[in-house]
C-alpha atoms as a PDB file:
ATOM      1  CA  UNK A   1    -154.504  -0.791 227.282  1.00  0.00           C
ATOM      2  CA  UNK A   2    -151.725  -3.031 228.507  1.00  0.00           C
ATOM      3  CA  UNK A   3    -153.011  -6.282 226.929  1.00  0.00           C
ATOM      4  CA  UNK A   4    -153.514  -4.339 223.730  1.00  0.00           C
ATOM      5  CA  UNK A   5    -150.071  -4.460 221.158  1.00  0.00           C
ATOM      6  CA  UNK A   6    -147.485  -6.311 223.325  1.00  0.00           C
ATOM      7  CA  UNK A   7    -146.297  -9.173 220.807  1.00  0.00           C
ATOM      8  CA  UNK A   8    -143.812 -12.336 222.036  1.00  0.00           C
ATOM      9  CA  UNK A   9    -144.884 -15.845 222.148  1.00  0.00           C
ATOM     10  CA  UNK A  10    -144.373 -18.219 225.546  1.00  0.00           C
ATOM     11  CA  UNK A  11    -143.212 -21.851 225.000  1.00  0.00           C
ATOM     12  CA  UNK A  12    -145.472 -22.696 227.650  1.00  0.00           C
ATOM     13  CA  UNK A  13    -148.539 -22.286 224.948  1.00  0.00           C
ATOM     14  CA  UNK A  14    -147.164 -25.634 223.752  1.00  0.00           C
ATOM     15  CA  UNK A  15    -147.132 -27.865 226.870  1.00  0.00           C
ATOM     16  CA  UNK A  16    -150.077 -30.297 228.080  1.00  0.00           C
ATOM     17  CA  UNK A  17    -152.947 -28.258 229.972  1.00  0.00           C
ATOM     18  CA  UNK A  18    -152.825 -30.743 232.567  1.00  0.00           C
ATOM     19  CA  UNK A  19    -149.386 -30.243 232.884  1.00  0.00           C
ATOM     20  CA  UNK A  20    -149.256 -26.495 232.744  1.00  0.00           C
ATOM     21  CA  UNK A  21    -152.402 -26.823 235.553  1.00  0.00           C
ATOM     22  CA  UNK A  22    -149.941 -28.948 237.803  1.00  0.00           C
ATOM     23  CA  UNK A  23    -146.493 -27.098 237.372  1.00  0.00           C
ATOM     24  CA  UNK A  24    -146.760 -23.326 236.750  1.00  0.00           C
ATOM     25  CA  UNK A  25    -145.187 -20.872 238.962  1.00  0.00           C
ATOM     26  CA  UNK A  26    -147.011 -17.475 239.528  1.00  0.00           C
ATOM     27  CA  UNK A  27    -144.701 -15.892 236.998  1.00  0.00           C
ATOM     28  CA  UNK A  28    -145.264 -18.920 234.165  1.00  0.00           C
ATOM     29  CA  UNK A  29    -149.301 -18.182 234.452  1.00  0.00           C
ATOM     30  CA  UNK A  30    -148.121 -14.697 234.142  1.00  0.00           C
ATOM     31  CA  UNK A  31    -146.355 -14.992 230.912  1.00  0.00           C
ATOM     32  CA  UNK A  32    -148.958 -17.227 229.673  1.00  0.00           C
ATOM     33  CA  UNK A  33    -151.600 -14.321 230.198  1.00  0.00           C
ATOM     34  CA  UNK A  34    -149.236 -11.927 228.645  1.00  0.00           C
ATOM     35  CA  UNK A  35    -148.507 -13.994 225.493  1.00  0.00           C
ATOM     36  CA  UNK A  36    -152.700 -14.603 224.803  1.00  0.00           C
ATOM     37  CA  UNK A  37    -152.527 -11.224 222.596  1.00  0.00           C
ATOM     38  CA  UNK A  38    -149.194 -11.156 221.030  1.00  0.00           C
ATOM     39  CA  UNK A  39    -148.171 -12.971 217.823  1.00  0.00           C
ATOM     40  CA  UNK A  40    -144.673 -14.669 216.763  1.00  0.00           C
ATOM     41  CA  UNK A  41    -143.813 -11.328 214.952  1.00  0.00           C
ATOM     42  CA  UNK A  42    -146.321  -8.662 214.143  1.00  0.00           C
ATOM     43  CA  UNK A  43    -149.726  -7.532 214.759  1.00  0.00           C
ATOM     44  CA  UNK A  44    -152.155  -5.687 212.974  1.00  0.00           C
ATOM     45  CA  UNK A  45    -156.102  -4.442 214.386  1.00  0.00           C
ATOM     46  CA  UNK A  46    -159.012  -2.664 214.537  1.00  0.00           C
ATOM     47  CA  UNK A  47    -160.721  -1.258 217.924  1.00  0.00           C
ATOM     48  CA  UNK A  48    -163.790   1.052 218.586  1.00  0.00           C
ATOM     49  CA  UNK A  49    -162.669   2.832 221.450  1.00  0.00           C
ATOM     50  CA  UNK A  50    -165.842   4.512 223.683  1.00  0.00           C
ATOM     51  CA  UNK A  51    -165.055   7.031 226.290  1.00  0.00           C
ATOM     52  CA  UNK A  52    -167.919   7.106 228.884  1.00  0.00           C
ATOM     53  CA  UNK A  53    -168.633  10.132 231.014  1.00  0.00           C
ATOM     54  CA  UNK A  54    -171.668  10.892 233.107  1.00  0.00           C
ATOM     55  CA  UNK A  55    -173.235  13.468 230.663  1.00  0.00           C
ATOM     56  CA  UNK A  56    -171.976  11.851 227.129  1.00  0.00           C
ATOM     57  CA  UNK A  57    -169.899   9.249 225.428  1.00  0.00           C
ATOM     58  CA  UNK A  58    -167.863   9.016 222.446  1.00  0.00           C
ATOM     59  CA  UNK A  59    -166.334   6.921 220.476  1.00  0.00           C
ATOM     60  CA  UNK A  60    -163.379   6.314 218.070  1.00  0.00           C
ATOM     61  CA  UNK A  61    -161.669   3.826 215.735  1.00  0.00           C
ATOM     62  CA  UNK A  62    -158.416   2.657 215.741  1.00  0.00           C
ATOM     63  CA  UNK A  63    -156.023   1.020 213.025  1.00  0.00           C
ATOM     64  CA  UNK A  64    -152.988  -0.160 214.788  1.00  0.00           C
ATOM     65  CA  UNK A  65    -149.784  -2.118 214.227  1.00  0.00           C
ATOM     66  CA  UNK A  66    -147.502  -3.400 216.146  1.00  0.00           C
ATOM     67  CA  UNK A  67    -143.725  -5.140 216.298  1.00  0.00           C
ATOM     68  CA  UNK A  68    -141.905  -6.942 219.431  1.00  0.00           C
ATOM     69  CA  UNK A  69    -142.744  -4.958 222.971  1.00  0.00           C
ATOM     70  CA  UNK A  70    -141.110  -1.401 221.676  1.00  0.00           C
ATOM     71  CA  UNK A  71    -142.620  -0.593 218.205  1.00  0.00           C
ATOM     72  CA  UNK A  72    -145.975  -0.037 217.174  1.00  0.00           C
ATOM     73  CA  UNK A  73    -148.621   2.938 215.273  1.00  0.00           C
ATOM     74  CA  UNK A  74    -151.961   3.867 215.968  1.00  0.00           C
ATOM     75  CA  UNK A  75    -154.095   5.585 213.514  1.00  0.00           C
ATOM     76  CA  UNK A  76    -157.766   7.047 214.211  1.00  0.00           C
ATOM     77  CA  UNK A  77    -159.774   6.533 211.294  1.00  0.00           C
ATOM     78  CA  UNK A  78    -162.899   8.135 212.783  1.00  0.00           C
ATOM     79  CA  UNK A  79    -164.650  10.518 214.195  1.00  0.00           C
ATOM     80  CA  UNK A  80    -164.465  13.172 211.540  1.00  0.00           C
ATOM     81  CA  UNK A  81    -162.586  15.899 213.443  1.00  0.00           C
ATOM     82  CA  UNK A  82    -159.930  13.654 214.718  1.00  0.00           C
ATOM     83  CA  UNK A  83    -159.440  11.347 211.234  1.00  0.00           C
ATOM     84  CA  UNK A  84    -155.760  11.332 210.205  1.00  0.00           C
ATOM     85  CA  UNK A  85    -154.315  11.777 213.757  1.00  0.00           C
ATOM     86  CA  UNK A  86    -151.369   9.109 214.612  1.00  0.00           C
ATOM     87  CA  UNK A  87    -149.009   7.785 216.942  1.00  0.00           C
ATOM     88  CA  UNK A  88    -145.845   6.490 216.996  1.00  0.00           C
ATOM     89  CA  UNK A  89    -144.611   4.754 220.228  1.00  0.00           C
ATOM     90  CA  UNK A  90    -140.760   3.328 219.786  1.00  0.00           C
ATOM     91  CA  UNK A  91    -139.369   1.436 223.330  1.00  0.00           C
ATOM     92  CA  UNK A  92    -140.311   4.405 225.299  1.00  0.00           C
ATOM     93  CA  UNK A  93    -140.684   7.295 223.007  1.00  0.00           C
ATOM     94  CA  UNK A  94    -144.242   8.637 221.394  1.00  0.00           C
ATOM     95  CA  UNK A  95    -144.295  11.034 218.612  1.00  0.00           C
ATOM     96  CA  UNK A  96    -147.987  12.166 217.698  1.00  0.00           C
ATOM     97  CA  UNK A  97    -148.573  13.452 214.305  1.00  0.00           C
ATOM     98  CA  UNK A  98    -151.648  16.023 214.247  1.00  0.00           C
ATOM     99  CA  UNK A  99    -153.061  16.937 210.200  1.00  0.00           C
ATOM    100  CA  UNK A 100    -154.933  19.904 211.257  1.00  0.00           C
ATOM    101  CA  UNK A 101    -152.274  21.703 212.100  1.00  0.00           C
ATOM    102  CA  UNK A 102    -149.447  19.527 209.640  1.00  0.00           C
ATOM    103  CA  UNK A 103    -147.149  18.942 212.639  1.00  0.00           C
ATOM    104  CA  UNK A 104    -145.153  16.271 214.399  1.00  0.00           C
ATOM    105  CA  UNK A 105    -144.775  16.303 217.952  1.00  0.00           C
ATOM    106  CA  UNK A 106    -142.806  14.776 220.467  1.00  0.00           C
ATOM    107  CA  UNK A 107    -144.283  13.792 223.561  1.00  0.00           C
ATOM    108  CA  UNK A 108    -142.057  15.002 226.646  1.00  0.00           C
ATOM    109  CA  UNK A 109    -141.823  13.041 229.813  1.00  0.00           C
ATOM    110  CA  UNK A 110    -143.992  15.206 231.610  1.00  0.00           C
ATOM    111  CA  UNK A 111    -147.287  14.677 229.539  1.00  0.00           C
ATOM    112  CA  UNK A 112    -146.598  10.580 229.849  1.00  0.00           C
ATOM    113  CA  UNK A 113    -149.653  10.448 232.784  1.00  0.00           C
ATOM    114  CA  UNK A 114    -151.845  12.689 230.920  1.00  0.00           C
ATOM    115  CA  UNK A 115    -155.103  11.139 229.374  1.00  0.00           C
ATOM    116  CA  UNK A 116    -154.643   9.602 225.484  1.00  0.00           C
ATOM    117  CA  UNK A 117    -157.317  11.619 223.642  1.00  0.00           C
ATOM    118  CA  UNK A 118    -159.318  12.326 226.600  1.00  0.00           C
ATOM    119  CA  UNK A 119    -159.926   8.589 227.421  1.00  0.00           C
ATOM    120  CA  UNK A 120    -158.852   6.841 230.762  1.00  0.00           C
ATOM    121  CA  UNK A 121    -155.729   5.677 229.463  1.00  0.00           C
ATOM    122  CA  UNK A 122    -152.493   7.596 229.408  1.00  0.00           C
ATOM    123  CA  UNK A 123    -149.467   8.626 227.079  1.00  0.00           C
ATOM    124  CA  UNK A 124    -147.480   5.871 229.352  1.00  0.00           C
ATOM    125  CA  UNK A 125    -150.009   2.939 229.073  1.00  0.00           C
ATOM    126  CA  UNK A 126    -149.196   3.307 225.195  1.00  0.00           C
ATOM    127  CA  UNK A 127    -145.442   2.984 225.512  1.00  0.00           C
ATOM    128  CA  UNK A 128    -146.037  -0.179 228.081  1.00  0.00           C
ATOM    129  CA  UNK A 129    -142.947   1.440 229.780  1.00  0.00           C
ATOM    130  CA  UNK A 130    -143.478  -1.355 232.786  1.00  0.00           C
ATOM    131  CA  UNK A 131    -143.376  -5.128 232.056  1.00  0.00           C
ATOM    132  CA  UNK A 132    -145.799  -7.525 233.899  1.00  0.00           C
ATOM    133  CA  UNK A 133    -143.222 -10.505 233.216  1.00  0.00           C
ATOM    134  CA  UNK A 134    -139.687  -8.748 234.139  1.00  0.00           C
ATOM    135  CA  UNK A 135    -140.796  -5.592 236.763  1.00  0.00           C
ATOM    136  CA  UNK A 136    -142.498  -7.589 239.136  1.00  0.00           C
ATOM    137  CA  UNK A 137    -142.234 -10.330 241.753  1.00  0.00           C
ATOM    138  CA  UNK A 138    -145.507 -12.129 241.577  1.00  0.00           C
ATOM    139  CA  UNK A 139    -147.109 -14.703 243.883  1.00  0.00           C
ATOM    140  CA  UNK A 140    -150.430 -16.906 243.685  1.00  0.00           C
ATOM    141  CA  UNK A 141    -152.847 -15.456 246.698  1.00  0.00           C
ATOM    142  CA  UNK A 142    -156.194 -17.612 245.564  1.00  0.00           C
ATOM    143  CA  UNK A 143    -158.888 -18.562 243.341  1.00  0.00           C
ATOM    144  CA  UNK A 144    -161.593 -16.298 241.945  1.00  0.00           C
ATOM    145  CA  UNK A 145    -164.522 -17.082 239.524  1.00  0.00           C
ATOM    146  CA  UNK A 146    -165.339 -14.956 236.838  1.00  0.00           C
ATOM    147  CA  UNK A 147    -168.037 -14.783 234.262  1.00  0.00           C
ATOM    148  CA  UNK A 148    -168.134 -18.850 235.264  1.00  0.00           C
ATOM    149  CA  UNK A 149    -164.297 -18.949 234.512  1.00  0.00           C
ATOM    150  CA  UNK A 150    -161.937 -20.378 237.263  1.00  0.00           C
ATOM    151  CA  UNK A 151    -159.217 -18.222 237.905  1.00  0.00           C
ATOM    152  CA  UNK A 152    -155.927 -17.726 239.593  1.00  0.00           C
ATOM    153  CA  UNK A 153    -155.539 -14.955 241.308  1.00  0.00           C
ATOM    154  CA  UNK A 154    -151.767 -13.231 241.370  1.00  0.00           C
ATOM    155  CA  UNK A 155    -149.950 -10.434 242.651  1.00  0.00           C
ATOM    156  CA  UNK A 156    -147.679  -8.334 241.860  1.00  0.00           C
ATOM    157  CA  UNK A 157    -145.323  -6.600 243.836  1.00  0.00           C
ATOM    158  CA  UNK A 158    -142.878  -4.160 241.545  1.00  0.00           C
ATOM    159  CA  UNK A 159    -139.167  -5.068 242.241  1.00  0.00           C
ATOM    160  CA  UNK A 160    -137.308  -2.282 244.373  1.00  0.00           C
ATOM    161  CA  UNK A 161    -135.029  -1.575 240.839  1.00  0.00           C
ATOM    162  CA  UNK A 162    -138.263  -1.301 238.758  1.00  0.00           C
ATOM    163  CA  UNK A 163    -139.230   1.972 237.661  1.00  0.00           C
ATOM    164  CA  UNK A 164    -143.385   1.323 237.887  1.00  0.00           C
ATOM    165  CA  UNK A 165    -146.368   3.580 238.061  1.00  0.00           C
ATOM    166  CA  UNK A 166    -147.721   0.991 240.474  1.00  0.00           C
ATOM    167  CA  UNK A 167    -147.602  -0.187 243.976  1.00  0.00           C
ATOM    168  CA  UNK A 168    -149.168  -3.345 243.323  1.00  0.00           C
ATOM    169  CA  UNK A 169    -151.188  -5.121 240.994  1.00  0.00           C
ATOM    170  CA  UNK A 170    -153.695  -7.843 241.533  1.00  0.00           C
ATOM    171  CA  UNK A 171    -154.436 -10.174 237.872  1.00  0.00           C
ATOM    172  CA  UNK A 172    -157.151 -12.974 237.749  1.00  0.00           C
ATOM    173  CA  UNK A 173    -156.298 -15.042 234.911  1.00  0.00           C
ATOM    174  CA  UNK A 174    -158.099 -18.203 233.709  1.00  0.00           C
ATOM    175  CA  UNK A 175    -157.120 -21.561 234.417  1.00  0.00           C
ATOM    176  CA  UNK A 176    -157.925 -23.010 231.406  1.00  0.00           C
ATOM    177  CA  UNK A 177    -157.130 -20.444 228.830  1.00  0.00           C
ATOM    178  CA  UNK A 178    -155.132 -18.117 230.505  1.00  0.00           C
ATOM    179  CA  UNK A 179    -157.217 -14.900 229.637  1.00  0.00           C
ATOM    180  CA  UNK A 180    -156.371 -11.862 231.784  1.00  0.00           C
ATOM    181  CA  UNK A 181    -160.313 -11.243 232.727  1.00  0.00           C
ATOM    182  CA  UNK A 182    -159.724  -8.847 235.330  1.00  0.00           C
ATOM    183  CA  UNK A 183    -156.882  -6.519 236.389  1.00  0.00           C
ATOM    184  CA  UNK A 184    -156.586  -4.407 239.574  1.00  0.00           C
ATOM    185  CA  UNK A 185    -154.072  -1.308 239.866  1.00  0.00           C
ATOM    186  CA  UNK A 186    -153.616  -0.148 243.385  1.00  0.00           C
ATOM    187  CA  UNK A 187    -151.171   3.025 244.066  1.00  0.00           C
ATOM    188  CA  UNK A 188    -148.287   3.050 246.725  1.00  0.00           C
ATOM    189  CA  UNK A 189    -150.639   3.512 249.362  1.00  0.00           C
ATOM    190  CA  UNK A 190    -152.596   0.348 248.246  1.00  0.00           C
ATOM    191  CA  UNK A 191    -155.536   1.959 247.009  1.00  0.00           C
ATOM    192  CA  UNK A 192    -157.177   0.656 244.579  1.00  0.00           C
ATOM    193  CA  UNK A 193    -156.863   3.196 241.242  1.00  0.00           C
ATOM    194  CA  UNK A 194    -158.061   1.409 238.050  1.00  0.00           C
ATOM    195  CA  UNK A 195    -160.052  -1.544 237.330  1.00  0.00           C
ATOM    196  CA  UNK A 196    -159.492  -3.203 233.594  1.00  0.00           C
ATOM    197  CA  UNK A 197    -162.156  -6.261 233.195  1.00  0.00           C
ATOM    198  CA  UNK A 198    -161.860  -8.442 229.880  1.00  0.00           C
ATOM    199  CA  UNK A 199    -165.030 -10.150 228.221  1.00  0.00           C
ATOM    200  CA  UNK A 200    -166.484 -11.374 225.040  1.00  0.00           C
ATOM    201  CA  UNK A 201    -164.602 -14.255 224.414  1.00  0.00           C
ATOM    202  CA  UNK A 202    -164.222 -14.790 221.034  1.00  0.00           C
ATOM    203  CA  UNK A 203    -161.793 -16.463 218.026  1.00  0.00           C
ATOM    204  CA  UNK A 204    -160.391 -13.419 216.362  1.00  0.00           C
ATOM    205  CA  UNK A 205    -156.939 -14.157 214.499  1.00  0.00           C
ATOM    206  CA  UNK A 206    -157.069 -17.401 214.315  1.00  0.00           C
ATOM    207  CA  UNK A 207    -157.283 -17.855 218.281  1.00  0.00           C
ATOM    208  CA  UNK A 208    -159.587 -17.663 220.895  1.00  0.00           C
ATOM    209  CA  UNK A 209    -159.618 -14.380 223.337  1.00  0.00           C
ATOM    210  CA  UNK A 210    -161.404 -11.820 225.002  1.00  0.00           C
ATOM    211  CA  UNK A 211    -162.299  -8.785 222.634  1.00  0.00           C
ATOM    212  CA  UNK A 212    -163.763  -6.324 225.011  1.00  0.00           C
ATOM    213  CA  UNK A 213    -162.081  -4.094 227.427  1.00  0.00           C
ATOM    214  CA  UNK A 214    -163.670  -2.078 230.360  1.00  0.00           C
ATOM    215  CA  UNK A 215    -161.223   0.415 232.184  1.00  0.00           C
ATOM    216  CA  UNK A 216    -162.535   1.985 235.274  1.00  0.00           C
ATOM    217  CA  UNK A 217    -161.055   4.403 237.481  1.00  0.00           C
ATOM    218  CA  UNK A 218    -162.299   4.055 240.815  1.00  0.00           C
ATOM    219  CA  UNK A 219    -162.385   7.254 242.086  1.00  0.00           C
ATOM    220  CA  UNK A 220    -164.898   8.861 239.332  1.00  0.00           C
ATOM    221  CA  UNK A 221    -168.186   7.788 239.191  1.00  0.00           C
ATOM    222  CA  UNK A 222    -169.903   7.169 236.037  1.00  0.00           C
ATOM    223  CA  UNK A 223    -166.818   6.994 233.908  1.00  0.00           C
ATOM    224  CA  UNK A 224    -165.085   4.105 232.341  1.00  0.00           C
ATOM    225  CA  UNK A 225    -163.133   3.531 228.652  1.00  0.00           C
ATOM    226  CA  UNK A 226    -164.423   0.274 226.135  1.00  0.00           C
ATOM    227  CA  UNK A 227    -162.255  -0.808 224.312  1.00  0.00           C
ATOM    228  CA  UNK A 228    -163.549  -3.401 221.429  1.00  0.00           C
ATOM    229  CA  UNK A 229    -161.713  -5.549 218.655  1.00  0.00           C
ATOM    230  CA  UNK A 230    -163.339  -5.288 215.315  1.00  0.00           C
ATOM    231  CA  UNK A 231    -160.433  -7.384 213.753  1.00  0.00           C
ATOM    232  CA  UNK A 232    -157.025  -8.921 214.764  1.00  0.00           C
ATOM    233  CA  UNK A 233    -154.505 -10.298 212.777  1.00  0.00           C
ATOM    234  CA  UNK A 234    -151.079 -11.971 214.105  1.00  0.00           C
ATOM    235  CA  UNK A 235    -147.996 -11.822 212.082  1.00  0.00           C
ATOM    236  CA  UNK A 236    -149.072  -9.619 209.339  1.00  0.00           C
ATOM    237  CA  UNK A 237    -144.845  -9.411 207.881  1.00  0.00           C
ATOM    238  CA  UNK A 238    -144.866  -5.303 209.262  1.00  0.00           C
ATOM    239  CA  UNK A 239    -141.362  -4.600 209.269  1.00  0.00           C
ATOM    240  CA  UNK A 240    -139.380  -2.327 211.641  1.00  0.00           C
ATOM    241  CA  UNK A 241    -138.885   0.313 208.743  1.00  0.00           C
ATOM    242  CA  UNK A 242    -142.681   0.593 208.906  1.00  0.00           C
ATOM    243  CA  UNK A 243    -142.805   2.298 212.043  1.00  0.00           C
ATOM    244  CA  UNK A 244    -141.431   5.872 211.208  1.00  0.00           C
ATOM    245  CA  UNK A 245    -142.245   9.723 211.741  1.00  0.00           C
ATOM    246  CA  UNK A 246    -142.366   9.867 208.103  1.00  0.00           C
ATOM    247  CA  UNK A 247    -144.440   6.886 208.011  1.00  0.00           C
ATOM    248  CA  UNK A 248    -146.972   8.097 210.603  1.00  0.00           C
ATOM    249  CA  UNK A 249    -147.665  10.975 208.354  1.00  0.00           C
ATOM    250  CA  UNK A 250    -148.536   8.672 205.291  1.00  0.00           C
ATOM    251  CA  UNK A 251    -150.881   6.258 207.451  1.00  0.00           C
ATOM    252  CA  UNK A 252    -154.541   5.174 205.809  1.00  0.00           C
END
């Protein structure tokens, strides 16, 4: 879910490939990857999201919108039982508005690990409370191929200051288009936790990008989230009076 709402375009997008290939520090490739699914203002999609376990599945749609790194709505539009549920995530708060019951909560601090809706994601991996670009020292450790895709491979060590759920992360990203096609999340003992893997790339918006995600955790067999862009639009003109409580409620 990291690579999901974030929004802020890198001037690097604008420079020579040969260039970029030639001069990029660990943390330019890094902001690079980061900027792939953000827009110059606001964002507006789609996703089917499937939850996998080893005796069912099942999935869910998502509207969501987003503004800068701290603002941005979800919506589930389906299944049935869940339609008419919303978020609201502002910097590193998350309300969550529930129609069955025609009440508004806030989310505390202790729930922020807790699965989102019974998926592998959490409360926190909504809010994006940790920055790739600005928590992390990063440094270029090899080359890895993917899917046929020559990649860079990066890590990332958080800074002591940083407050981080991780103890390290390991990103391949593409050396020609600068997709994120496979992230590893390793705890503070440097085991490996979660595996995200990005596919299906595909123009959506107006640009060209993965549109499938694959989260695994490593430590339960037969389970993994998808998530999967129906639509994406950049810089839709949301503005930041859109993303209210009272808005959540009124959300279609």
């Amino acid at each position: 879910m990291k690579t999901l709402i974030r929004l802020l375009f890198s001037t690097f997008l604008f420079l020579p490939l040969s260039m970029l290939s030639q001069e990029l520090t660990a943390k330019q490739i890094i902001e690079k990857a980061d900027a792939i699914m953000k827009g110059t203002n606001s964002t507006t999609s789609v996703m089917k999201i499937t939850t996998e376990r080893p005796k069912w599945s099942r999935d869910m749609t998502v509207k969501s919108w987003s503004l800068g790194d701290d603002l941005s709505m979800m919506l589930i539009t389906d299944p049935p039982k869940d339609k008419g549920a919303a978020y609201l995530m502002k910097k590193k708060e998350v309300w969550n508005w529930v129609p069955s019951i025609d009440r508004t909560i806030k989310m505390p601090p202790s729930m922020m690990m807790q699965s989102w809706m019974g998926t592998d994601l959490t409360n926190d991996d909504l809010v994006k409370q940790s920055s790739i670009v600005t928590d992390y020292v990063h440094t270029i450790i090899g080359e890895i191929t993917i899917d046929g895709r020559l990649c860079y491979q990066i890590q990332l060590i958080p800074k002591e200051e940083a407050a981080v759920v991780w103890g390290k992360i390991i990103v391949a990203v593409d050396k020609t288009d600068f997709f994120q096609l496979r992230v590893e999340y390793y705890d503070e003992d440097e085991d490996l936790v979660n595996v995200l893997t990005a596919s299906d790339v595909r123009e959506m918006g107006g640009r060209k990008l993965p549109t499938r995600l694959e989260v695994t955790p490593m430590d339960k067999k037969g389970q993994k989230t998808i998530i999967q862009y129906i639509s994406l639009e950049f810089n839709t003109g949301i503005d930041e009076s859109f993303f209210s409580v009272q808005n959540m409620k009124r959300l279609k």
